[in-house]
N, C-alpha and C. Protein backbone atom coordinates (compact mmCIF):
# COMPACT_ATOMS: atom_id res chain seq x y z
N UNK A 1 27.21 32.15 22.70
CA UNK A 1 26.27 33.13 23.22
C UNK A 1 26.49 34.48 22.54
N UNK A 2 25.64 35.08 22.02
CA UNK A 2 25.38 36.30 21.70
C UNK A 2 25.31 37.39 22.75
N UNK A 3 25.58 38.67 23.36
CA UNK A 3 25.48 39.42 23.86
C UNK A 3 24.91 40.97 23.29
N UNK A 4 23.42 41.40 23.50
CA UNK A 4 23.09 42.51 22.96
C UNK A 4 22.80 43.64 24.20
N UNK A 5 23.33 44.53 23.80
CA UNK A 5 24.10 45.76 24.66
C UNK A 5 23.27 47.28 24.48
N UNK A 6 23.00 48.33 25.21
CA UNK A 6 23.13 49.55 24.42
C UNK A 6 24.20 50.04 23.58
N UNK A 7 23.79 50.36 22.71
CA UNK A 7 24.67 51.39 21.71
C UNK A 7 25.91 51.62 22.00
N UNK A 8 26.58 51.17 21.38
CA UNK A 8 28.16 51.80 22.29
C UNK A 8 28.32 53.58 22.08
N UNK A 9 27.64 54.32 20.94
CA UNK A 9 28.12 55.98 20.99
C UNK A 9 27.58 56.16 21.84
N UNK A 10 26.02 55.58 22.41
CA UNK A 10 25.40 56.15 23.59
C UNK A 10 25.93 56.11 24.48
N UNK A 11 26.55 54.73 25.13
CA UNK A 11 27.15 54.66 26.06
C UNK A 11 28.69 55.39 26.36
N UNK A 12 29.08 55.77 25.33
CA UNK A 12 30.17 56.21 24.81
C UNK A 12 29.19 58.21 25.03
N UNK A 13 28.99 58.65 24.72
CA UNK A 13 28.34 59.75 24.89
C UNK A 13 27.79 60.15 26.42
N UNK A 14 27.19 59.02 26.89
CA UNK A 14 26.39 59.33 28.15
C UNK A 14 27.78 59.09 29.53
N UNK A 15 29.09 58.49 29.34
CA UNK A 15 30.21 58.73 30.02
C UNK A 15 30.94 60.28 29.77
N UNK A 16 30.97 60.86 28.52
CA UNK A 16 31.24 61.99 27.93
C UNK A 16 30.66 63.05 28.99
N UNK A 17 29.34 63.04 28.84
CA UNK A 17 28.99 63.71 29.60
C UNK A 17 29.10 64.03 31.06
N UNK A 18 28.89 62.66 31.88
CA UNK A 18 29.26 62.54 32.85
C UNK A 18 30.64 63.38 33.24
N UNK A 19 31.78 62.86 32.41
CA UNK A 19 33.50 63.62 32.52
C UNK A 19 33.06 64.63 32.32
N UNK A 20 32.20 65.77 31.42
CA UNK A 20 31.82 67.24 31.51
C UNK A 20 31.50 67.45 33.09
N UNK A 21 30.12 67.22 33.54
CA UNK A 21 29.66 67.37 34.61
C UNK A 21 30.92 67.60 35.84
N UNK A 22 30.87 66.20 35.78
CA UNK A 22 31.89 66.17 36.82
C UNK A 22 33.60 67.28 36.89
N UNK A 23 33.77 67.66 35.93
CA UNK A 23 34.85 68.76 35.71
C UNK A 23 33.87 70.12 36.05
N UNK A 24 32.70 70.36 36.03
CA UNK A 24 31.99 71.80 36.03
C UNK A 24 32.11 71.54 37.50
N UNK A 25 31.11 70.53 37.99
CA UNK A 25 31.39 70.59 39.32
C UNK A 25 32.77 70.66 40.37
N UNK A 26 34.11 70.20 39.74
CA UNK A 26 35.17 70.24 40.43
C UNK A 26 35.20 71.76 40.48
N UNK A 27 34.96 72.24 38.96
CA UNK A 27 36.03 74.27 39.01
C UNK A 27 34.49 74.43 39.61
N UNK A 28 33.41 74.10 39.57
CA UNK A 28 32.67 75.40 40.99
C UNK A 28 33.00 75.39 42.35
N UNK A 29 33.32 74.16 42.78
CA UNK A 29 33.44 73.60 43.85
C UNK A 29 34.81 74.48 44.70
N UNK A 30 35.75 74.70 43.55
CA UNK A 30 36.94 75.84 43.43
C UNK A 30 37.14 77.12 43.54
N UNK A 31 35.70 77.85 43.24
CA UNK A 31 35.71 78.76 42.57
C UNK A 31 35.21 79.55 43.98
N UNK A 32 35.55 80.54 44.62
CA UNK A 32 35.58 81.12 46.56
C UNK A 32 33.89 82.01 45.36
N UNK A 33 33.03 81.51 46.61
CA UNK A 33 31.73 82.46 46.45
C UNK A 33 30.74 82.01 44.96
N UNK A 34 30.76 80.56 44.40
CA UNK A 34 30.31 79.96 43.57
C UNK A 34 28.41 79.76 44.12
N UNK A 35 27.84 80.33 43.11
CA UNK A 35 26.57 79.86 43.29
C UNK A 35 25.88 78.52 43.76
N UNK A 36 25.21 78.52 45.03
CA UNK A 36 24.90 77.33 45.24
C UNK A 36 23.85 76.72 44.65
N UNK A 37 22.57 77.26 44.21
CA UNK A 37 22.45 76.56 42.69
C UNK A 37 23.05 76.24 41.61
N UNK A 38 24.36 76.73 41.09
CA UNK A 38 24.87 76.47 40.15
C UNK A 38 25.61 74.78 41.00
N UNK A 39 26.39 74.86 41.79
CA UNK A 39 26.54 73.64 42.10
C UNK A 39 25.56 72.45 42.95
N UNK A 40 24.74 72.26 42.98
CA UNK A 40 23.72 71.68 43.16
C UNK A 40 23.18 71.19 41.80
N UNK A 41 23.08 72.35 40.81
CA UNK A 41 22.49 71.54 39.16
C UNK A 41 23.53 70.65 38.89
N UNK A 42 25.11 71.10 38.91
CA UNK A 42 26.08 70.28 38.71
C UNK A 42 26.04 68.96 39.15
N UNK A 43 25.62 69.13 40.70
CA UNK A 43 25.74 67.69 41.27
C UNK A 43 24.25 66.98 40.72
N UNK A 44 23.93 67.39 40.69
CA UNK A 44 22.19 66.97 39.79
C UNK A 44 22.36 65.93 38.72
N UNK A 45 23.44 66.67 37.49
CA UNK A 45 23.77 66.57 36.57
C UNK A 45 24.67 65.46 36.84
N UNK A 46 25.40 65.28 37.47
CA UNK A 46 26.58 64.49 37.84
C UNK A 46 26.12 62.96 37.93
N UNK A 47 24.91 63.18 38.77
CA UNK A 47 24.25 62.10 39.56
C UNK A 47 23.70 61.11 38.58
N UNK A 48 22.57 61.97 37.52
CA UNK A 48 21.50 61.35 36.75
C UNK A 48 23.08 60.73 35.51
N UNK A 49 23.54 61.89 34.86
CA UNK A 49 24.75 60.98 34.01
C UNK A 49 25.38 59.74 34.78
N UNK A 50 26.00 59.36 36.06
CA UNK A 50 26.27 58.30 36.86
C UNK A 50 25.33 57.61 36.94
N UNK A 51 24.15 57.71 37.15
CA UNK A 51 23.50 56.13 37.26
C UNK A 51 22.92 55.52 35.94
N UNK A 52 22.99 56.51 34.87
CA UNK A 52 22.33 56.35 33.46
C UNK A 52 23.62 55.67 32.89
N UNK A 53 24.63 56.29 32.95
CA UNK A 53 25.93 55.13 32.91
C UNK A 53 25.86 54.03 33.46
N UNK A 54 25.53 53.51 34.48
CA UNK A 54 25.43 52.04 34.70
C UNK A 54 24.81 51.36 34.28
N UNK A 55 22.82 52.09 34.34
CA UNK A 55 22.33 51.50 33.91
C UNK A 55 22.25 50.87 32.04
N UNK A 56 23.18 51.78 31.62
CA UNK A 56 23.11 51.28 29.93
C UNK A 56 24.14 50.58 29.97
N UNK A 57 24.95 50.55 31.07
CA UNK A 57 26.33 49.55 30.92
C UNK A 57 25.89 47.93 31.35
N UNK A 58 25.11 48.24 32.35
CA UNK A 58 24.77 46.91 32.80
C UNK A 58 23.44 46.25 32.40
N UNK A 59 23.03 46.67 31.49
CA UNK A 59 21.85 45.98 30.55
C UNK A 59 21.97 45.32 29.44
N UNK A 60 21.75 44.38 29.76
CA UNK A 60 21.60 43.33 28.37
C UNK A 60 21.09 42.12 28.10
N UNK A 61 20.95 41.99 26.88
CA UNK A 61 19.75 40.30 26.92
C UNK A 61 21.49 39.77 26.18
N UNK A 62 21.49 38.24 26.46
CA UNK A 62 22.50 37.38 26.38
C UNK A 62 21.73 36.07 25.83
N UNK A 63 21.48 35.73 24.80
CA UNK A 63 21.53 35.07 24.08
C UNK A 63 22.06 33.32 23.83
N UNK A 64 21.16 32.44 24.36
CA UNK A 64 22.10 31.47 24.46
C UNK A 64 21.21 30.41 24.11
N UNK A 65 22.07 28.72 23.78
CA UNK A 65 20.98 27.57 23.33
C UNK A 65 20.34 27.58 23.79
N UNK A 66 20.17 27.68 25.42
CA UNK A 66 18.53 27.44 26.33
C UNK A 66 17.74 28.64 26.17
N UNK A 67 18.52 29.34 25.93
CA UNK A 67 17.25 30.77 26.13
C UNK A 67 17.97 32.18 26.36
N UNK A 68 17.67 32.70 27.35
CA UNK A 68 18.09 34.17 27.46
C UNK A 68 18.75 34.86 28.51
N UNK A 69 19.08 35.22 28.64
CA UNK A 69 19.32 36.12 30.44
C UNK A 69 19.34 37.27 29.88
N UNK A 70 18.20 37.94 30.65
CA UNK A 70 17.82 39.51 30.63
C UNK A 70 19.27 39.88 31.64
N UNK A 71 20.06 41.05 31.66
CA UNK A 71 20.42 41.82 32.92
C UNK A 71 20.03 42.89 33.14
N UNK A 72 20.27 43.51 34.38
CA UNK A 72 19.74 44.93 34.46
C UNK A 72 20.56 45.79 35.90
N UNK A 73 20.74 46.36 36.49
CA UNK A 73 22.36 46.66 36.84
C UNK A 73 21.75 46.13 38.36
N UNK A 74 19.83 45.20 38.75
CA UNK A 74 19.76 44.83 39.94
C UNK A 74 19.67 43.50 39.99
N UNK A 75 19.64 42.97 38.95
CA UNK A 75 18.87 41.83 38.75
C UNK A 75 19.71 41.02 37.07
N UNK A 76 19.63 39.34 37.50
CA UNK A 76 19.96 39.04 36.28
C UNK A 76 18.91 37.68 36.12
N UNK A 77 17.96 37.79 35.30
CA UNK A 77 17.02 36.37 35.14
C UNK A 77 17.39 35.30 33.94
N UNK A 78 17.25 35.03 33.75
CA UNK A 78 17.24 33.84 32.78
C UNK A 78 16.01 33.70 32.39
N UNK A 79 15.70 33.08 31.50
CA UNK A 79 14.52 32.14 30.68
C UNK A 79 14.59 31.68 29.35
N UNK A 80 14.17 30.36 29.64
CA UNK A 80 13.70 30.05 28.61
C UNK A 80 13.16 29.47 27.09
N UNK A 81 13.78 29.16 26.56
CA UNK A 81 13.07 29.37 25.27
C UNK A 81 11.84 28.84 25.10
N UNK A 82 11.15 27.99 25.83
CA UNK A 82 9.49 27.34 26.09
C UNK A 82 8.80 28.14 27.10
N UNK A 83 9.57 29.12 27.84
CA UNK A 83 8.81 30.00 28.91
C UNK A 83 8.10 31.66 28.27
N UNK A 84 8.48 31.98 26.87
CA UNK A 84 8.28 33.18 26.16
C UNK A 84 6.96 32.63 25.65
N UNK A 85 6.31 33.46 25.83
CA UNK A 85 4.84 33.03 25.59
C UNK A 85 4.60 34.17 23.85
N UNK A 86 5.24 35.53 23.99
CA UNK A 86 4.61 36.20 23.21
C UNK A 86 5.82 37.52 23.11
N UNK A 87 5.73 38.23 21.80
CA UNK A 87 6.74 39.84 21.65
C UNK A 87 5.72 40.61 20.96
N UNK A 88 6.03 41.75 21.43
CA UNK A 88 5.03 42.44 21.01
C UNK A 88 6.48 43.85 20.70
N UNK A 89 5.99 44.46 19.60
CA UNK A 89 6.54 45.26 18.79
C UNK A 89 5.17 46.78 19.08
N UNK A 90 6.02 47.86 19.49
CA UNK A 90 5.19 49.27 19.41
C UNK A 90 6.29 50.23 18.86
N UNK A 91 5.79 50.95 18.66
CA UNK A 91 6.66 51.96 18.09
C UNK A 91 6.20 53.46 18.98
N UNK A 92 6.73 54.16 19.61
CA UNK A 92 6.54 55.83 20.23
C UNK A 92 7.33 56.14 20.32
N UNK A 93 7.20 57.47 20.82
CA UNK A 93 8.41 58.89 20.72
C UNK A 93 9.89 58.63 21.04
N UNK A 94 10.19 58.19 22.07
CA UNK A 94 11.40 57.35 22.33
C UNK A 94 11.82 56.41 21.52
N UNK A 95 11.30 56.04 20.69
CA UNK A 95 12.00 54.72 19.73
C UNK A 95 10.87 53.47 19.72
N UNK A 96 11.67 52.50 19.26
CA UNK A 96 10.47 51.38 19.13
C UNK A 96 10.98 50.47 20.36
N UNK A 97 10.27 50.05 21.13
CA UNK A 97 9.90 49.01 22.00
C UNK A 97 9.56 47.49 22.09
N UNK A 98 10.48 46.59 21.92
CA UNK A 98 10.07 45.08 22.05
C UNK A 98 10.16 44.74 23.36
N UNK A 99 8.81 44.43 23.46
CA UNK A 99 8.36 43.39 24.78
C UNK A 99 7.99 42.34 24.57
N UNK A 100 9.16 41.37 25.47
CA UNK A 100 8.57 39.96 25.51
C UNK A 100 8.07 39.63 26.96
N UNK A 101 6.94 38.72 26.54
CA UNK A 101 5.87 38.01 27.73
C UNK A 101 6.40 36.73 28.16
N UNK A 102 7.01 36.32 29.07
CA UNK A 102 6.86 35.30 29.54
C UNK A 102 6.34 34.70 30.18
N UNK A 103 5.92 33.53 31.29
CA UNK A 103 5.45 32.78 31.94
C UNK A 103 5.52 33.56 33.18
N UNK A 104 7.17 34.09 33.74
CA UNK A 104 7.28 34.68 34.84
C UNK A 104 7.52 36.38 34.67
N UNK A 105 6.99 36.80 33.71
CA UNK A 105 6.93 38.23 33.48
C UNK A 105 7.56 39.03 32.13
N UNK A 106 7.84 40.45 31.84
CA UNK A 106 8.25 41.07 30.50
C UNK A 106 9.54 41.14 30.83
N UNK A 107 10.21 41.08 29.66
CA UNK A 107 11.86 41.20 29.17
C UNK A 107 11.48 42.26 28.62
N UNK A 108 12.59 43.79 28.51
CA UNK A 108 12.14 44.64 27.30
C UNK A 108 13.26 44.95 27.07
N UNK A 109 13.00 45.58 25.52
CA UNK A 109 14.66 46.29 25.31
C UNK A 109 14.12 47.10 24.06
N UNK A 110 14.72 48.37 23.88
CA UNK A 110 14.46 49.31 22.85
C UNK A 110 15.24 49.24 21.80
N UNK A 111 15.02 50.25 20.62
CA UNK A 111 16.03 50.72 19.64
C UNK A 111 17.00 51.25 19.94
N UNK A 112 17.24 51.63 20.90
CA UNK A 112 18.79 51.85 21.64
C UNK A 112 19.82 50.65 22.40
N UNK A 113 19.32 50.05 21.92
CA UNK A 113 20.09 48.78 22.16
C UNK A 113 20.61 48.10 20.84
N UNK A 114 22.11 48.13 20.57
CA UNK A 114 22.58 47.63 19.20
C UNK A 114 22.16 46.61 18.79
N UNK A 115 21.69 46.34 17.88
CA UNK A 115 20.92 45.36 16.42
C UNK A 115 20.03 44.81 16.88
N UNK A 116 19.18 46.33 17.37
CA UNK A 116 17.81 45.15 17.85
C UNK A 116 16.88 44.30 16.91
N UNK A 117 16.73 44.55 16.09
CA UNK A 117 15.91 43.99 14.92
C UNK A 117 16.78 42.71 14.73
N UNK A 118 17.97 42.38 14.67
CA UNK A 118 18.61 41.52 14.85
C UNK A 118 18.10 40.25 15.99
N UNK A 119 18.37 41.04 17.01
CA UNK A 119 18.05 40.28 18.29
C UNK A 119 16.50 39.86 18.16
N UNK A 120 16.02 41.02 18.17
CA UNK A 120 14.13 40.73 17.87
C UNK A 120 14.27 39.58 16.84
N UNK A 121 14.79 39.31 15.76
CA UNK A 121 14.22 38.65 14.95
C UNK A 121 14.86 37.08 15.37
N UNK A 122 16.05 37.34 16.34
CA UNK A 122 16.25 35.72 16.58
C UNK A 122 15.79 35.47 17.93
N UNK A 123 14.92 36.19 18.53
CA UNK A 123 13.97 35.29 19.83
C UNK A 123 13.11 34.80 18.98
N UNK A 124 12.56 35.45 18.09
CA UNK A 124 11.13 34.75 17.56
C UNK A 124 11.76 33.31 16.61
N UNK A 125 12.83 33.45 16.07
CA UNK A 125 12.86 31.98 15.84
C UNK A 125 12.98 31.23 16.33
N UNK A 126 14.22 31.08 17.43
CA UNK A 126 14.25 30.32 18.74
C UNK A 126 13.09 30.53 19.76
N UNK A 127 12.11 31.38 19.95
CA UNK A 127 10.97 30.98 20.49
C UNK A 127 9.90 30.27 20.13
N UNK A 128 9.96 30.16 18.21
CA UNK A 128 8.78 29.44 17.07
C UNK A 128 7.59 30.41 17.11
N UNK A 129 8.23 31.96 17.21
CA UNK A 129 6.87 33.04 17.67
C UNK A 129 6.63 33.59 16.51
N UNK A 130 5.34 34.60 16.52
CA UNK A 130 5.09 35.78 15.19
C UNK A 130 5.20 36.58 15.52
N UNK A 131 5.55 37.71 15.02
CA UNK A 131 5.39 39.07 16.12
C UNK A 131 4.27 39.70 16.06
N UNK A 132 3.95 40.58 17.00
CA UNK A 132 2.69 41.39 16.79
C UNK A 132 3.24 42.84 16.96
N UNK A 133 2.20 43.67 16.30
CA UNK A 133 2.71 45.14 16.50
C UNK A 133 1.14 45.95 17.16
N UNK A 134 1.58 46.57 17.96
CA UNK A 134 0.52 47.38 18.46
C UNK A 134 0.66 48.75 18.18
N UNK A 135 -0.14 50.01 17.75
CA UNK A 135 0.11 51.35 17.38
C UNK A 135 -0.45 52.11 18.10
């Protein structure tokens, strides 16, 4: 089985941050007569870095003889390889976007996910697909 992941600097970056946050918020939290907007953005900050950490930690398509298992930090599905009906390739501001169609709904995963072109290019063989691109 293959396992394709986000980015490890991202994920590696988006914990970084988090350890910032979370140190601003300890010394305000310290600090006698600290702005309560200033700690409130902190905890703001704290929050969105913590769940953006999970969620890039716990996402990934997994790769295997039968087919696939999407994860996602609520849910883990399986499918496949006769249940992918179709991938569709876009490209916008955020990066490029592969969506696959299946029988029971879309798998997606971006250019922030390590070797996607990799991965993209071995569903479509193990699916017997073409790709399409939409602009």
């Amino acid at each position: 089985a293959r396992i394709y992941k986000t980015r490890l600097p991202l994920r590696i970056a988006v914990a970084t941050a988090l350890t910032f946050w979370f140190g601003v918020l300890v010394v305000l939290l310290g600090v006698p007569g600290a702005e309560p907007r200033a700690v409130l953005g902190a905890t703001l900050f704290v929050a969105f870095f913590a769940v953006f950490s999970v969620v890039s930690g716990r996402t990934s398509i997994t790769v295997t003889n039968d087919g696939i298992v999407a994860a996602t930090p609520f849910s883990r599905r399986p499918v496949r390889w006769d249940e992918i009906r179709q991938i569709v390739v876009q490209d916008g501001l955020g990066g490029r976007v592969y969506a696959v169609f299946t029988r029971r709904g879309r798998v997606q995963f971006t250019s922030l996910f390590a070797r996607p072109r990799e991965l993209f290019e071995l569903l479509l063989e193990r699916a017997e697909l073409s790709p399409q691109r939409l602009r």
